[in-house]
Protein backbone atom coordinates (compact mmCIF):
# COMPACT_ATOMS: atom_id res chain seq x y z
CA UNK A 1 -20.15 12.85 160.07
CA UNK A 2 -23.06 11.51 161.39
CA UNK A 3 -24.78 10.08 158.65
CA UNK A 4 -21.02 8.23 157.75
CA UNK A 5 -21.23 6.58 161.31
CA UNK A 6 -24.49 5.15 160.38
CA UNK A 7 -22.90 4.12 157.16
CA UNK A 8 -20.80 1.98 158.42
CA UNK A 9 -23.06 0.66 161.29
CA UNK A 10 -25.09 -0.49 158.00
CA UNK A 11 -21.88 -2.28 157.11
CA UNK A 12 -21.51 -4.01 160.09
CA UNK A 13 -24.67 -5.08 160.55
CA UNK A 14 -24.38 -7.10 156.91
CA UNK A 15 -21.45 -8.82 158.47
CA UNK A 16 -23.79 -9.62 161.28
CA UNK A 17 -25.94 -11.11 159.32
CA UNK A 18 -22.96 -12.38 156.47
CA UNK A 19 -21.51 -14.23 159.80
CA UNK A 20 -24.87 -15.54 160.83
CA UNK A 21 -25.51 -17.55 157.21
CA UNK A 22 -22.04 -18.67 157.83
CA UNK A 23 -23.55 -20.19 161.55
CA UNK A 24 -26.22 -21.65 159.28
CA UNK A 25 -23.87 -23.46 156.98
CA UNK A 26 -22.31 -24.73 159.86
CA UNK A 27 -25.26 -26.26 161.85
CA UNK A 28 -25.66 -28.20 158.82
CA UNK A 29 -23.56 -30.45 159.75
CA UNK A 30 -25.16 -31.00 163.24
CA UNK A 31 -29.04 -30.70 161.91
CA UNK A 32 -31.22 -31.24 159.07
CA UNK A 33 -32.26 -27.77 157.72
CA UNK A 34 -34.71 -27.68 154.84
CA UNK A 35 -32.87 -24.81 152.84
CA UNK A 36 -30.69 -25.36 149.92
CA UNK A 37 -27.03 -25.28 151.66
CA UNK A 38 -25.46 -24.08 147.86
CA UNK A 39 -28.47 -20.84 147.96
CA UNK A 40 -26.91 -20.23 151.54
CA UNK A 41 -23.08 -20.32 150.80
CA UNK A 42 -23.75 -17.65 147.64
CA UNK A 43 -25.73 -15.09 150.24
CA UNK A 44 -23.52 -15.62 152.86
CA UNK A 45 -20.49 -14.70 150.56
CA UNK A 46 -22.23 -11.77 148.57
CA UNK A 47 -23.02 -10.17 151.64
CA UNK A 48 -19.69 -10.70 153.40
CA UNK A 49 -17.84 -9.38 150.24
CA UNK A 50 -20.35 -6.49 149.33
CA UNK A 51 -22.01 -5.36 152.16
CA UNK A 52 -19.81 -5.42 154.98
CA UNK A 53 -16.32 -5.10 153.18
CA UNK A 54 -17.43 -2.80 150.47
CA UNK A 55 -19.92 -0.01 152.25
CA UNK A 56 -17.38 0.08 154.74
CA UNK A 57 -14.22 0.69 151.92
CA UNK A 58 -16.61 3.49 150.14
CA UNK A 59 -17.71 5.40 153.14
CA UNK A 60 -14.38 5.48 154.86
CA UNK A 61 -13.16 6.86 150.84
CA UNK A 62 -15.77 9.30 151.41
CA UNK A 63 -14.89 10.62 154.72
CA UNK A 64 -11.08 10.73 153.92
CA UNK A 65 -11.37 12.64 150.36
CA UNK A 66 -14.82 13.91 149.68
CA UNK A 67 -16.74 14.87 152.61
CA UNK A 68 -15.35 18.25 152.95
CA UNK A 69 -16.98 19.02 149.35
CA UNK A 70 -20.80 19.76 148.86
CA UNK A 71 -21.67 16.11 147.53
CA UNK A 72 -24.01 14.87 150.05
CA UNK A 73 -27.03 14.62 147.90
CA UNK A 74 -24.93 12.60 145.36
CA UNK A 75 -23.14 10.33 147.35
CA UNK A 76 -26.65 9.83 149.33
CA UNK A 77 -27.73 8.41 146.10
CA UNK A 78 -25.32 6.19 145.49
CA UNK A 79 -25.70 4.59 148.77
CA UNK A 80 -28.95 3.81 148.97
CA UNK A 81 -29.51 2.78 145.25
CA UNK A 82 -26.47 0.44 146.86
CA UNK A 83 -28.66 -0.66 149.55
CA UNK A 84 -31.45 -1.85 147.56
CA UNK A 85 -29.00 -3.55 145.08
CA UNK A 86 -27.70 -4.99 148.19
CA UNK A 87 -31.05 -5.77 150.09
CA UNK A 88 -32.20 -7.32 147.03
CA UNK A 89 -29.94 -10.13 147.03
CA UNK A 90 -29.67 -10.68 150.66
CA UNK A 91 -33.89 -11.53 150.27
CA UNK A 92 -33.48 -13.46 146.92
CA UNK A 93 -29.69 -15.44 147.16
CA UNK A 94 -30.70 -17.75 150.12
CA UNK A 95 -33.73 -18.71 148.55
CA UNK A 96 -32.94 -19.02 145.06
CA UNK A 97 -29.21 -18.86 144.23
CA UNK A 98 -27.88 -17.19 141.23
CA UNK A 99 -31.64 -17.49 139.52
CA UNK A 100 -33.19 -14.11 137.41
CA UNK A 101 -33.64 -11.95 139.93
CA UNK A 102 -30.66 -12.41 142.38
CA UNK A 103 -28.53 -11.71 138.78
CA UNK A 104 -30.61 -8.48 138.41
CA UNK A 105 -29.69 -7.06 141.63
CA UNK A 106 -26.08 -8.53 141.19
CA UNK A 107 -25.74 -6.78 137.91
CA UNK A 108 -27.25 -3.63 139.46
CA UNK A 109 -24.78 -3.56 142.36
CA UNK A 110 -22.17 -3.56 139.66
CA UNK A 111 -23.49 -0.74 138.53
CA UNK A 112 -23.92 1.02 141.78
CA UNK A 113 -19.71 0.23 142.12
CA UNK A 114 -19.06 1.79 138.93
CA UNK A 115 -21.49 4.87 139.75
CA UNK A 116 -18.98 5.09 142.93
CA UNK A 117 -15.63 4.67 141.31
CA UNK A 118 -16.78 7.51 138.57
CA UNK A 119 -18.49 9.97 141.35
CA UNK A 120 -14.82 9.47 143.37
CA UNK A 121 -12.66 10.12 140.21
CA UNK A 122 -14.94 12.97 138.95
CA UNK A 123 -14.93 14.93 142.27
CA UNK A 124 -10.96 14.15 143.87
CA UNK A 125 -9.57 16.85 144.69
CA UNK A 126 -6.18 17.77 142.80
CA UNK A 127 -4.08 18.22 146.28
CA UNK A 128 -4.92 14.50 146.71
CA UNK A 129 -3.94 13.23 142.99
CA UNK A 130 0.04 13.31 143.83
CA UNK A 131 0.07 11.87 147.28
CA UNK A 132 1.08 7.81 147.87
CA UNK A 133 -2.49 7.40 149.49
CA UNK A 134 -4.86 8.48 146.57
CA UNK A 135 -2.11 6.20 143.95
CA UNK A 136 -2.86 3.42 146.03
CA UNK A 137 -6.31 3.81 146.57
CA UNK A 138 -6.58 4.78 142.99
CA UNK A 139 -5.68 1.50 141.54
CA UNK A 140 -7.91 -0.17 144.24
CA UNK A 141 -10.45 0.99 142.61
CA UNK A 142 -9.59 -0.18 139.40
CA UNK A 143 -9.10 -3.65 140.73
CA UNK A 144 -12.59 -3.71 141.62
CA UNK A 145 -13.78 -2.74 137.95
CA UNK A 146 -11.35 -5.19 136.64
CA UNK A 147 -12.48 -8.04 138.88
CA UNK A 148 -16.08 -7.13 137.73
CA UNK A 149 -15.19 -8.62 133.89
CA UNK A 150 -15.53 -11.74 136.02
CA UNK A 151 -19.18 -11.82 136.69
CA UNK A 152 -19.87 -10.63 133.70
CA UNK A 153 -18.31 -13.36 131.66
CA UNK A 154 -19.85 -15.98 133.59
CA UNK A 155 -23.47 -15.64 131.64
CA UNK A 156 -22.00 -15.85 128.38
CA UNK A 157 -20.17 -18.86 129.81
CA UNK A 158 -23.40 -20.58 130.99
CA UNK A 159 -24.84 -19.84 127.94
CA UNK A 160 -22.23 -21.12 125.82
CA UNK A 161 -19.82 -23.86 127.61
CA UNK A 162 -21.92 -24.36 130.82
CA UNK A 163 -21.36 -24.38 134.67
CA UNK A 164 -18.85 -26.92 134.29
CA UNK A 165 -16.26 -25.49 131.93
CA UNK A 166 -13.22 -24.65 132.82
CA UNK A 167 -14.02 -20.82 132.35
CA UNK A 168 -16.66 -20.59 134.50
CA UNK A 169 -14.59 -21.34 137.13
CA UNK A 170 -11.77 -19.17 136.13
CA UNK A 171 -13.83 -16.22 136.18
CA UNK A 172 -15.24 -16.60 139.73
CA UNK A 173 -11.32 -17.22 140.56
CA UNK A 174 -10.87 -13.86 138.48
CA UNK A 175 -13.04 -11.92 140.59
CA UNK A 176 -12.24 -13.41 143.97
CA UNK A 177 -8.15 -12.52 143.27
CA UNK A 178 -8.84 -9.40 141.79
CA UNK A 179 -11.59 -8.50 144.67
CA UNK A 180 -9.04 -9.49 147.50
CA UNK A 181 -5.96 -8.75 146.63
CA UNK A 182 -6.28 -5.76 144.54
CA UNK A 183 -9.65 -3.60 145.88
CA UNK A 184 -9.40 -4.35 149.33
CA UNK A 185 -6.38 -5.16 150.29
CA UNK A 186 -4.77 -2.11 148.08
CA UNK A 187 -7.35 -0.18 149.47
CA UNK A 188 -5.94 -0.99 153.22
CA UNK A 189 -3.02 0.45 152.37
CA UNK A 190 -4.18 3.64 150.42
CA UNK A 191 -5.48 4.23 154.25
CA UNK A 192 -2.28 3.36 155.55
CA UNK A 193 -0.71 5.94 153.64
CA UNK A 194 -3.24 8.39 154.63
CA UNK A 195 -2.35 8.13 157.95
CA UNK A 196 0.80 8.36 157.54
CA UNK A 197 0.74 11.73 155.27
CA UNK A 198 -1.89 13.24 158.01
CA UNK A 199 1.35 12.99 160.92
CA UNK A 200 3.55 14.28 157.58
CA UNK A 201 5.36 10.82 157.12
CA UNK A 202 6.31 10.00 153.32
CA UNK A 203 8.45 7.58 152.21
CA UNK A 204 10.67 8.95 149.24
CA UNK A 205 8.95 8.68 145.60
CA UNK A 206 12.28 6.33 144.81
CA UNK A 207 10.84 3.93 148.11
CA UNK A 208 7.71 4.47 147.22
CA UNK A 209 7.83 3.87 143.14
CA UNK A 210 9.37 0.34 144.08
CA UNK A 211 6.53 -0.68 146.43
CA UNK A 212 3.61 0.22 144.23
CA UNK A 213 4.86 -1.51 141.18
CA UNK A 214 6.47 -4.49 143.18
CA UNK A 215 3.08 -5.16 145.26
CA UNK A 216 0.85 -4.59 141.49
CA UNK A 217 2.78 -6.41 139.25
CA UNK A 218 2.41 -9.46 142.16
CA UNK A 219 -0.99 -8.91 142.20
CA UNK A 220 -1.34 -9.72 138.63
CA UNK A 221 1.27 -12.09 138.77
CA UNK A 222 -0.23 -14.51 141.60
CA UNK A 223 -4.01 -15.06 139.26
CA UNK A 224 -1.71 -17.41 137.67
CA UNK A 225 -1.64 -19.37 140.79
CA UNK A 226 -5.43 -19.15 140.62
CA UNK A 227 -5.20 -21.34 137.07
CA UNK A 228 -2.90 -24.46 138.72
CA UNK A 229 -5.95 -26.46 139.44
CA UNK A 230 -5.93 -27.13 135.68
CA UNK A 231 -2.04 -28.23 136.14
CA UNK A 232 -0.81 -25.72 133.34
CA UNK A 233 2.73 -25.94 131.94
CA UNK A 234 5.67 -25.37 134.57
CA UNK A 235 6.23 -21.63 133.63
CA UNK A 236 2.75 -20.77 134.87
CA UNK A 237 3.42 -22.01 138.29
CA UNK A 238 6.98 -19.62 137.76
CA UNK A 239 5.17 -16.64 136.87
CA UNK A 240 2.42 -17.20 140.06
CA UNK A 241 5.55 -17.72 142.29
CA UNK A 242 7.74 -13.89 141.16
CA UNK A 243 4.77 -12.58 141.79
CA UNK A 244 4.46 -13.87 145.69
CA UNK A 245 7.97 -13.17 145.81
CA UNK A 246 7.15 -9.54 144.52
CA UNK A 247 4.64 -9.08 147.10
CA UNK A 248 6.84 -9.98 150.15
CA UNK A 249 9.27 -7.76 148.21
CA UNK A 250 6.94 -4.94 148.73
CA UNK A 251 5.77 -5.61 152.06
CA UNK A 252 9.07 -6.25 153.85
CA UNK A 253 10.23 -2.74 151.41
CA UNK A 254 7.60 -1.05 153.62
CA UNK A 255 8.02 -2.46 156.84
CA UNK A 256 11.77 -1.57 156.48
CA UNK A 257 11.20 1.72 155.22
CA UNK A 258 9.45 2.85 158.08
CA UNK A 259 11.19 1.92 160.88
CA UNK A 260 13.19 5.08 160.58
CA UNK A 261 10.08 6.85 161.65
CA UNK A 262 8.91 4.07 163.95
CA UNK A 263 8.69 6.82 166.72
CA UNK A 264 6.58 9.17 164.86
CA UNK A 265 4.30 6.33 163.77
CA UNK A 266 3.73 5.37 167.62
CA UNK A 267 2.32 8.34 168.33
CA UNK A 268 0.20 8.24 165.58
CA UNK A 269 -2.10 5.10 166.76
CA UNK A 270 -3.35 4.42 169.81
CA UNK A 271 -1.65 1.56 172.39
CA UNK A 272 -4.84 -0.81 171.01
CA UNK A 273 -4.57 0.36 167.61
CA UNK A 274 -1.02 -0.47 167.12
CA UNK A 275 -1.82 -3.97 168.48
CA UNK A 276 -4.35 -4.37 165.66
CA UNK A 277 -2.04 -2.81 162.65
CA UNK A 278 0.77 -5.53 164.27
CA UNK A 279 -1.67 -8.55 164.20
CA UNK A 280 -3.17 -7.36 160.38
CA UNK A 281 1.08 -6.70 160.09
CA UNK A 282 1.50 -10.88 160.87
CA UNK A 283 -1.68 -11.83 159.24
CA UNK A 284 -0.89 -10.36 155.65
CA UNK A 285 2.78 -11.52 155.73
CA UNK A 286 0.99 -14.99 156.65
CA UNK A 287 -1.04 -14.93 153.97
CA UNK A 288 1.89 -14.13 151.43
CA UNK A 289 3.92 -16.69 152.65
CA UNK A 290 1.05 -19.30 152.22
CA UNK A 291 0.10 -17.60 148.58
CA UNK A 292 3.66 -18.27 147.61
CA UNK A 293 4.16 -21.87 148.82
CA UNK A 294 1.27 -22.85 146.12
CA UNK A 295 3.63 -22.08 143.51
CA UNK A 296 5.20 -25.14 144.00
CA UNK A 297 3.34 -28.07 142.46
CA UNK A 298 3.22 -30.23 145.50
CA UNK A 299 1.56 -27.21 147.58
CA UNK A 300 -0.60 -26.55 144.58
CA UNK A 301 -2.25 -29.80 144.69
CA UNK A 302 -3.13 -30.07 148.19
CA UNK A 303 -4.46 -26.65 147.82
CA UNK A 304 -6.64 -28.22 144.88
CA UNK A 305 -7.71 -31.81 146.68
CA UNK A 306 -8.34 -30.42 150.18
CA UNK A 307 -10.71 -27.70 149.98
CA UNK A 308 -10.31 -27.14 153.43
CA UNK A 309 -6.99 -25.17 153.37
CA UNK A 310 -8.69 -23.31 150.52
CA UNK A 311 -11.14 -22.45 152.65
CA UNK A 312 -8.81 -21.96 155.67
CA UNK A 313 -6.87 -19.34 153.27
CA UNK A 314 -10.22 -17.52 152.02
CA UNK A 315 -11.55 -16.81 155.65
CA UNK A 316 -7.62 -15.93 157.31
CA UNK A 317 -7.75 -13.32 154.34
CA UNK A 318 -11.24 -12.26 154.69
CA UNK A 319 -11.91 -12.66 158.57
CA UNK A 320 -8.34 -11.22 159.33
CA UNK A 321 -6.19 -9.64 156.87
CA UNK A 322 -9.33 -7.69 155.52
CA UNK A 323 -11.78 -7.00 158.28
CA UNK A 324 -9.57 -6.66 161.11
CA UNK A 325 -7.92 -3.86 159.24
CA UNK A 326 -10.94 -2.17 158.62
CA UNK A 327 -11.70 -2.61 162.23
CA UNK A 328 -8.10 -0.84 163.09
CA UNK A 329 -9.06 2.22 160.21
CA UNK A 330 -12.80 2.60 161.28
CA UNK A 331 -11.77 3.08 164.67
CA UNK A 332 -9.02 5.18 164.16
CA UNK A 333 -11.01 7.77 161.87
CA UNK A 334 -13.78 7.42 164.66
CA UNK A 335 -16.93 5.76 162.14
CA UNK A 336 -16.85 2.79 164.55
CA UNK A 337 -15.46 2.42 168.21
CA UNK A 338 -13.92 -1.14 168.47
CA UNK A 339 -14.26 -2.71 171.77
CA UNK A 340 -11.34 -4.09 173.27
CA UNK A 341 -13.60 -6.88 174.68
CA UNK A 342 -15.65 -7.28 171.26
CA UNK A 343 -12.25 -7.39 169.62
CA UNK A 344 -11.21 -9.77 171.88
CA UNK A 345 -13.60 -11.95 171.44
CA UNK A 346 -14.27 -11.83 167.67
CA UNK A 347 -10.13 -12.53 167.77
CA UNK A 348 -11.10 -15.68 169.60
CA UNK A 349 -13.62 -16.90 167.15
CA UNK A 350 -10.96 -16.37 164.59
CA UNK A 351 -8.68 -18.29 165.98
CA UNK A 352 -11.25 -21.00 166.51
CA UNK A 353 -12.01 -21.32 163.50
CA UNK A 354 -8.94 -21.20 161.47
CA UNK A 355 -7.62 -23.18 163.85
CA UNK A 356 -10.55 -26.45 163.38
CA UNK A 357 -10.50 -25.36 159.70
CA UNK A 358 -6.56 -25.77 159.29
CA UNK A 359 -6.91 -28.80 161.30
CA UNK A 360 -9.37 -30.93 159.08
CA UNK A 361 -7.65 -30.21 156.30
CA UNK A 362 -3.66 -31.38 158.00
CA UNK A 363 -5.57 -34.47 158.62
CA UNK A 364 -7.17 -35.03 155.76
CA UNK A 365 -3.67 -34.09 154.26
CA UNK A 366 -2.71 -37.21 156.76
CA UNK A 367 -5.12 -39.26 156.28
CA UNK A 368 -6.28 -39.29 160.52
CA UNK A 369 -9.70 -39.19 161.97
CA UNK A 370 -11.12 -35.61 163.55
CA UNK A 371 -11.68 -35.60 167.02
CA UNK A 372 -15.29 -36.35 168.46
CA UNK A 373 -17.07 -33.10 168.38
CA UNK A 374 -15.07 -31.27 165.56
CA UNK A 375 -18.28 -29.46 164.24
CA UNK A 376 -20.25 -28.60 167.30
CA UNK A 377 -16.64 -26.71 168.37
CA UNK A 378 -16.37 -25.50 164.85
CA UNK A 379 -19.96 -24.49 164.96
CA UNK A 380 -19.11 -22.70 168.31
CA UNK A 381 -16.08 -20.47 167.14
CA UNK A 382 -18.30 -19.30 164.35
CA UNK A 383 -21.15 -18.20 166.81
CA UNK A 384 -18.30 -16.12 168.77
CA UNK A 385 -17.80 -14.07 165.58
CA UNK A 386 -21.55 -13.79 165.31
CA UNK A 387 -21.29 -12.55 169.59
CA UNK A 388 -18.51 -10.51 169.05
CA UNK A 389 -20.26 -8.35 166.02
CA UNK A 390 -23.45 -7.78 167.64
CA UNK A 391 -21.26 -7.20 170.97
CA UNK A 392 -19.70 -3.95 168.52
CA UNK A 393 -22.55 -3.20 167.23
CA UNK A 394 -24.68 -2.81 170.65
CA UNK A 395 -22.00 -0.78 171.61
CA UNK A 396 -22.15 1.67 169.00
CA UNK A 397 -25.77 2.33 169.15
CA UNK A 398 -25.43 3.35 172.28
CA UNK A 399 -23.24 6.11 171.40
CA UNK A 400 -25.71 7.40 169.02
């Protein structure tokens, strides 16, 4: 258990750092910084997406189905060949960009993923195989090989049709959509559900059956809303929009589903952790309700001319819908003890920025001026998040 809690004090401390690049990119609109802002913006995402969100996915997969088995040696391997893969681009990204060697360790990290999802598969245990958690987390898992075909494509791109092709930008799209929506956010609630089948709650296979193919089919549905930046035919846009409307479907399915056990759930979570599963509860149906309004044309293109609200979207799914649900599940299987005051104030910074972000791009949308000190505040916010992590942090190392 030990050795997990350090695991995922390894992935918080690449969020630290993730968070502090993303201070960086923001000072440079305040300073002149001698560093190559596009080389910062690809090791501040790669470390967001695959240090802090992925070690902490894996070891919390370990914990819940695999630590009970004699595969310590194994999974030891896997993490730390991780670490290098992941060490390695953290050095060579912010200096380089995508370059020879930051696509080595790149391509080596996928390989450390699919080492994972094939050590996990091999080893499950079959009393897991038929429960709602393992189905869920299951096809997580093969979201995140699937959204892998997207880096790979994009060297045969450059090779062939160039960094400007349409293509190339369809397969970073490819792995973003496939990376959020299926492997981590699937993954969320494969933990959901484990909770839930650890107090004996189970929603009936009928319930259940129309969740998991509702919220997958939207999954694959919505890439197509990825593709209306190239304004496709109108049936594109159709397809993109049943499946947002298949993901609310699903969600609001659940939500209704268990409130006939909304007194055994209670009991289940903490009086803090059941403030954090209601916030990530507003903060996903948020996010569907924005992914849905792109399916119309006019939402589309602002999406597409103001890259602010793309941005805006990115970090409320990342920042909140993603990482303040791992927050609720780290805490609540006892990895990482979350603050109330570092929560607190990493909610704050949150809210900052989304807020500033939102804001430049309704006025841009509006065609008004930003207020006199937009990105020293915006700066600011982003610094909080920066506080709040190291705030966690500090406060788990003391409970070593």
């Amino acid at each position: 258990m030990s050795h997990l809690k350090n695991h995922s004090k390894f992935a918080l401390s690449y969020f630290i750092i993730a968070a502090s690049l993303g201070v960086v990119l923001r000072f440079f609109r305040l300073f002149e910084i001698p560093i190559t802002y596009k080389f910062i913006v690809h090791g501040h995402s790669h470390i967001a997406l695959l240090g802090w969100v992925y070690v902490a996915i894996t070891t919390l997969l370990f914990k819940l189905y695999l630590s009970e088995l004699d595969l310590e040696k194994k999974y030891q391997s896997i993490f730390w060949f991780t670490q290098l893969t992941l060490v390695g681009m953290l050095v060579i990204f912010p200096f380089t960009g995508y370059a020879l060697f930051s696509i080595i360790f790149s391509t080596l990290f996928l390989f450390a993923s699919y080492w994972f999802f094939w050590f996990f598969e091999k080893n499950i245990e079959r009393k897991f195989k038929k429960r709602h958690s393992y189905k869920c987390v299951k096809i997580a898992l093969w979201f995140m090989v699937l959204s892998s075909l997207g880096p790979w494509a994009l060297g045969a791109i450059m090779k062939t049709l160039g960094a400007e092709s349409i293509l190339y930008r369809m397969s970073i799209y490819f792995y973003l959509h496939f990376q959020y929506n299926g492997w981590m956010i699937m993954t969320l609630f494969g933990l959901f559900f484990y909770v839930l089948e650890s107090h004996g709650i189970y929603l009936s296979k009928k319930r259940f059956q129309r969740f998991f193919w509702s919220i997958n089919l939207g999954i694959f549905l919505t890439f197509f809303l990825s593709a209306l930046w190239i304004k496709p035919p109108l049936f594109i846009y159709l397809l993109g929009g049943i499946g947002g409307v298949l993901q609310l479907f699903a969600l609001m399915l659940l939500i209704q589903s268990l409130r006939a056990y909304k007194g055994k759930v209670i009991l289940i979570f903490s009086k803090f952790q059941r403030q954090i599963l209601k916030v990530v509860t507003i903060l996903l149906i948020t996010k569907m309700v924005l992914q849905l309004l792109t399916a119309f044309p006019y939402f589309a293109n602002l999406a597409i001319k103001i890259l602010d609200f793309t941005i805006g979207y990115l970090h409320w799914v990342f920042l909140g819908v993603i990482t303040i649900g791992l927050f609720l599940f780290l805490d609540y299987f006892k990895l990482i003890k979350v603050p109330k005051n570092g929560y607190r104030l990493y909610s704050i910074g949150f809210i900052i920025t989304e807020g500033l972000i939102f804001y430049k791009g309704i006025n841009a949308w509006k065609n008004m001026m930003i207020f006199e000190g937009y990105f020293e505040l915006l700066a600011l916010g982003s610094l909080t998040i920066v506080l709040a992590l190291v705030f966690i942090l500090g406060a788990n190392l003391k409970r070593i």
